[in-house]
Protein backbone atom coordinates (compact mmCIF):
# COMPACT_ATOMS: atom_id res chain seq x y z
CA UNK A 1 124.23 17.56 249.17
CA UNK A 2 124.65 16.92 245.07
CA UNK A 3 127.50 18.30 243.89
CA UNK A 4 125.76 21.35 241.98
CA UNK A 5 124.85 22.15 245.50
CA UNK A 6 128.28 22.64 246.79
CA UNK A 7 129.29 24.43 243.90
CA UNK A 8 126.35 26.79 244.13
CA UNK A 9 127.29 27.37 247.87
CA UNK A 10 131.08 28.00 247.20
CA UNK A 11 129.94 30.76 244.19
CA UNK A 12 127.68 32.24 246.79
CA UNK A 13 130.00 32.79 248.94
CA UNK A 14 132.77 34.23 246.78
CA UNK A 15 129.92 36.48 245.39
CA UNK A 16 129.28 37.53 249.15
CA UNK A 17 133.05 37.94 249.97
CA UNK A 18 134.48 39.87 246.65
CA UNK A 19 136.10 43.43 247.49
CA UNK A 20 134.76 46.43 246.01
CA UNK A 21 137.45 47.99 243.87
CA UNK A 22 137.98 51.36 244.25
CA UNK A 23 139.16 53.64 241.32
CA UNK A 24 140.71 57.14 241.57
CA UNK A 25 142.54 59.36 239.21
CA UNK A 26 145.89 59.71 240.52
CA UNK A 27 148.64 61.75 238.77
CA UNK A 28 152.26 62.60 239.01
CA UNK A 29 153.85 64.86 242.16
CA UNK A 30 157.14 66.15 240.53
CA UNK A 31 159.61 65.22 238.30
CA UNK A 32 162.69 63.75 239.73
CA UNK A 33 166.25 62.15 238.20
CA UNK A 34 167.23 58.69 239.36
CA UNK A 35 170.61 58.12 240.09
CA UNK A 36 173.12 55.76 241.71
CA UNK A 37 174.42 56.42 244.93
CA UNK A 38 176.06 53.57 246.63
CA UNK A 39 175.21 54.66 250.06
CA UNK A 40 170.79 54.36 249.20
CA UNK A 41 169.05 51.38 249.27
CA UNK A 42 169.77 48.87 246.80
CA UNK A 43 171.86 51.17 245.04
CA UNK A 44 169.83 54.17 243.44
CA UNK A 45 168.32 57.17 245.01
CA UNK A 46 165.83 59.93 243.82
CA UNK A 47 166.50 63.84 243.37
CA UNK A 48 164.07 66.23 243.05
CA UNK A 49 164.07 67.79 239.64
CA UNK A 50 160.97 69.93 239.42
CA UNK A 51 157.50 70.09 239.83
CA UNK A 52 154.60 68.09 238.05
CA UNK A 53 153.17 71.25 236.36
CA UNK A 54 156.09 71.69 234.56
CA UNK A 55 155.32 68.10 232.83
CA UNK A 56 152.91 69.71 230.93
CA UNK A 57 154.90 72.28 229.74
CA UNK A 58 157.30 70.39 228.27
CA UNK A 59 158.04 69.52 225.06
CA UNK A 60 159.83 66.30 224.64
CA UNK A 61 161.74 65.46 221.07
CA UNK A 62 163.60 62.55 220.17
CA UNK A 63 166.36 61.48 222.88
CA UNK A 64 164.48 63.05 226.06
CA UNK A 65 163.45 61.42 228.88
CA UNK A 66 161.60 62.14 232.26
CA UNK A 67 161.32 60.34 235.03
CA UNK A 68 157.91 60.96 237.14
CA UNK A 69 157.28 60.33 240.89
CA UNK A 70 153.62 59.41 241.74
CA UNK A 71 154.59 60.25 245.33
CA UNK A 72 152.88 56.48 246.54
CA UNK A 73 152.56 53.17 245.13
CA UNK A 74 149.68 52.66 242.42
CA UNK A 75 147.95 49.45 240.98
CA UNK A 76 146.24 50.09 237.95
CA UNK A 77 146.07 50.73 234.23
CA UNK A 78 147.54 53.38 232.96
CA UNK A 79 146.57 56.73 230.37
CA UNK A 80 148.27 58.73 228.55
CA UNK A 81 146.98 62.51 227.29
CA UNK A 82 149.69 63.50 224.60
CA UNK A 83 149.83 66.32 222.40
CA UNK A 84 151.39 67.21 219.49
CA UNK A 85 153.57 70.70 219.53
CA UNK A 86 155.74 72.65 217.07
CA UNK A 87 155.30 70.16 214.30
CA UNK A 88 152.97 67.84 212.16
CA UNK A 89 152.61 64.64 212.89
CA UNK A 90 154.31 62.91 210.34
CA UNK A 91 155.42 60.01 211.75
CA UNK A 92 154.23 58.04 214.94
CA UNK A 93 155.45 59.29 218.42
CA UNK A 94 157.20 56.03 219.69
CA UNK A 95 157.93 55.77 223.34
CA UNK A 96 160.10 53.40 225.93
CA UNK A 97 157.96 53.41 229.35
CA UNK A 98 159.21 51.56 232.38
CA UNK A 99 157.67 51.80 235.83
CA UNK A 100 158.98 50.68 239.10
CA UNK A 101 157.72 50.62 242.67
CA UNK A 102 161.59 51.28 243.54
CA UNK A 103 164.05 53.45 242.33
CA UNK A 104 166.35 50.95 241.11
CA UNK A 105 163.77 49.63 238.69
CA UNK A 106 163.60 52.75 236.73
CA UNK A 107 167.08 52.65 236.76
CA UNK A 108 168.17 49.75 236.14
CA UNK A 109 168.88 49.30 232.22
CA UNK A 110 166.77 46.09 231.55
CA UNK A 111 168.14 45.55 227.65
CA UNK A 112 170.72 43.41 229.30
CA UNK A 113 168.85 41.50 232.12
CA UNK A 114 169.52 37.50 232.71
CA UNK A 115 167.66 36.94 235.44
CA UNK A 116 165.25 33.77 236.58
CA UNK A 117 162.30 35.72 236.37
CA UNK A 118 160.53 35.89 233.09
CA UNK A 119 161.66 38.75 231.36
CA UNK A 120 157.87 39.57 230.23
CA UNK A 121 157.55 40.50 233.99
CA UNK A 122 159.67 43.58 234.20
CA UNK A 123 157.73 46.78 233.25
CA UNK A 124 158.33 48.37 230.67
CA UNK A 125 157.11 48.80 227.04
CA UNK A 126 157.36 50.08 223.82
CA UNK A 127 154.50 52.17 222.50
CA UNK A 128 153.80 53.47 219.02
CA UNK A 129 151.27 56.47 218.96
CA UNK A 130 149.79 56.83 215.19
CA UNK A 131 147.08 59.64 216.09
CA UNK A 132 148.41 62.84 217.99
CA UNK A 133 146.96 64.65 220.10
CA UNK A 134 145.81 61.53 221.52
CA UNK A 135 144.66 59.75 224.69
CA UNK A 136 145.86 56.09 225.11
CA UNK A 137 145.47 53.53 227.95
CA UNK A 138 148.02 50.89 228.30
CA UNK A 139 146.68 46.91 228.36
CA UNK A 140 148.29 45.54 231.24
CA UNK A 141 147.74 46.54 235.15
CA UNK A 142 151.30 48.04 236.45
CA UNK A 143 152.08 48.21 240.02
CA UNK A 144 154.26 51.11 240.61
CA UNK A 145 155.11 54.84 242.26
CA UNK A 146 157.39 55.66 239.21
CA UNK A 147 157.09 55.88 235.53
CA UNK A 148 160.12 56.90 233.41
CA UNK A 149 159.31 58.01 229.61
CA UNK A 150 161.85 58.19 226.75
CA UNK A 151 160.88 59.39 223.21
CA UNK A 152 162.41 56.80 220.83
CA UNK A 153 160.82 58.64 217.99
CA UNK A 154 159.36 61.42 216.67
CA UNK A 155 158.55 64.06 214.33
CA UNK A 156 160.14 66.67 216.41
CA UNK A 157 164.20 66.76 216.09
């Protein structure tokens, strides 16, 4: 066999062995407050705070911050649906997003962190949103159950 052969054989294969993906919608259970409790696993445990409808009925201003619970773990990219309440948008919404597969990585203040792992790997970002109401999907893939939000900025005070 020629090389191109082998090569041909090997991509036929892979072709023949890929996974199909499989894509679903998935959105958050409830709302819930992490917190540290000495006695949980690795240090931080969740509490209940209220229900995922009432996500949508809140209105988040500068300083506020959720924490959602996606109930299982996720793989995926993420979107956003915002809206804009109670004020015009005159300045872009800028948010602080950090997911975590665990409690403690939502919890777990990473402004501060020194560890051996790159510190590109931890998840969280910083988002500016220029056009609201507005739908927005993040870049990179995120592996996680939870997904904390705080509002940096905005036009509400």
């Amino acid at each position: 066999m020629n090389e191109h052969m082998i090569n041909t054989t090997w991509l036929d294969q892979a072709k023949r062995l890929t996974p199909e993906l499989h894509q679903q919608n998935v959105y958050p259970e409830r709302m819930v407050s992490v917190v540290q409790d000495e006695d949980a696993f690795q240090g931080w445990s969740v509490e209940p705070v209220g229900s995922a409808a009432q996500v949508y009925d809140q209105i988040l201003k500068k300083g506020d911050c959720i924490t959602l619970d996606f109930g299982t773990h996720h793989v995926g990219y993420v979107t956003l649906s915002l809206q804009n309440m109670r004020s015009n948008a005159d300045a872009p919404l800028r948010l602080r997003l950090t997911f975590g597969e665990m409690p403690c990585e939502v919890g777990e203040d990473f402004s501060e962190y020194k560890g051996w792992l790159s510190r590109s790997w931890l998840q969280d970002e910083i988002i500016n949103v220029d056009v609201l109401p507005g739908t927005i999907t993040l870049d990179r893939r995120y592996a996680f159950r939870y997904l904390k939000i705080e509002v940096l900025e905005t036009s509400i005070r």
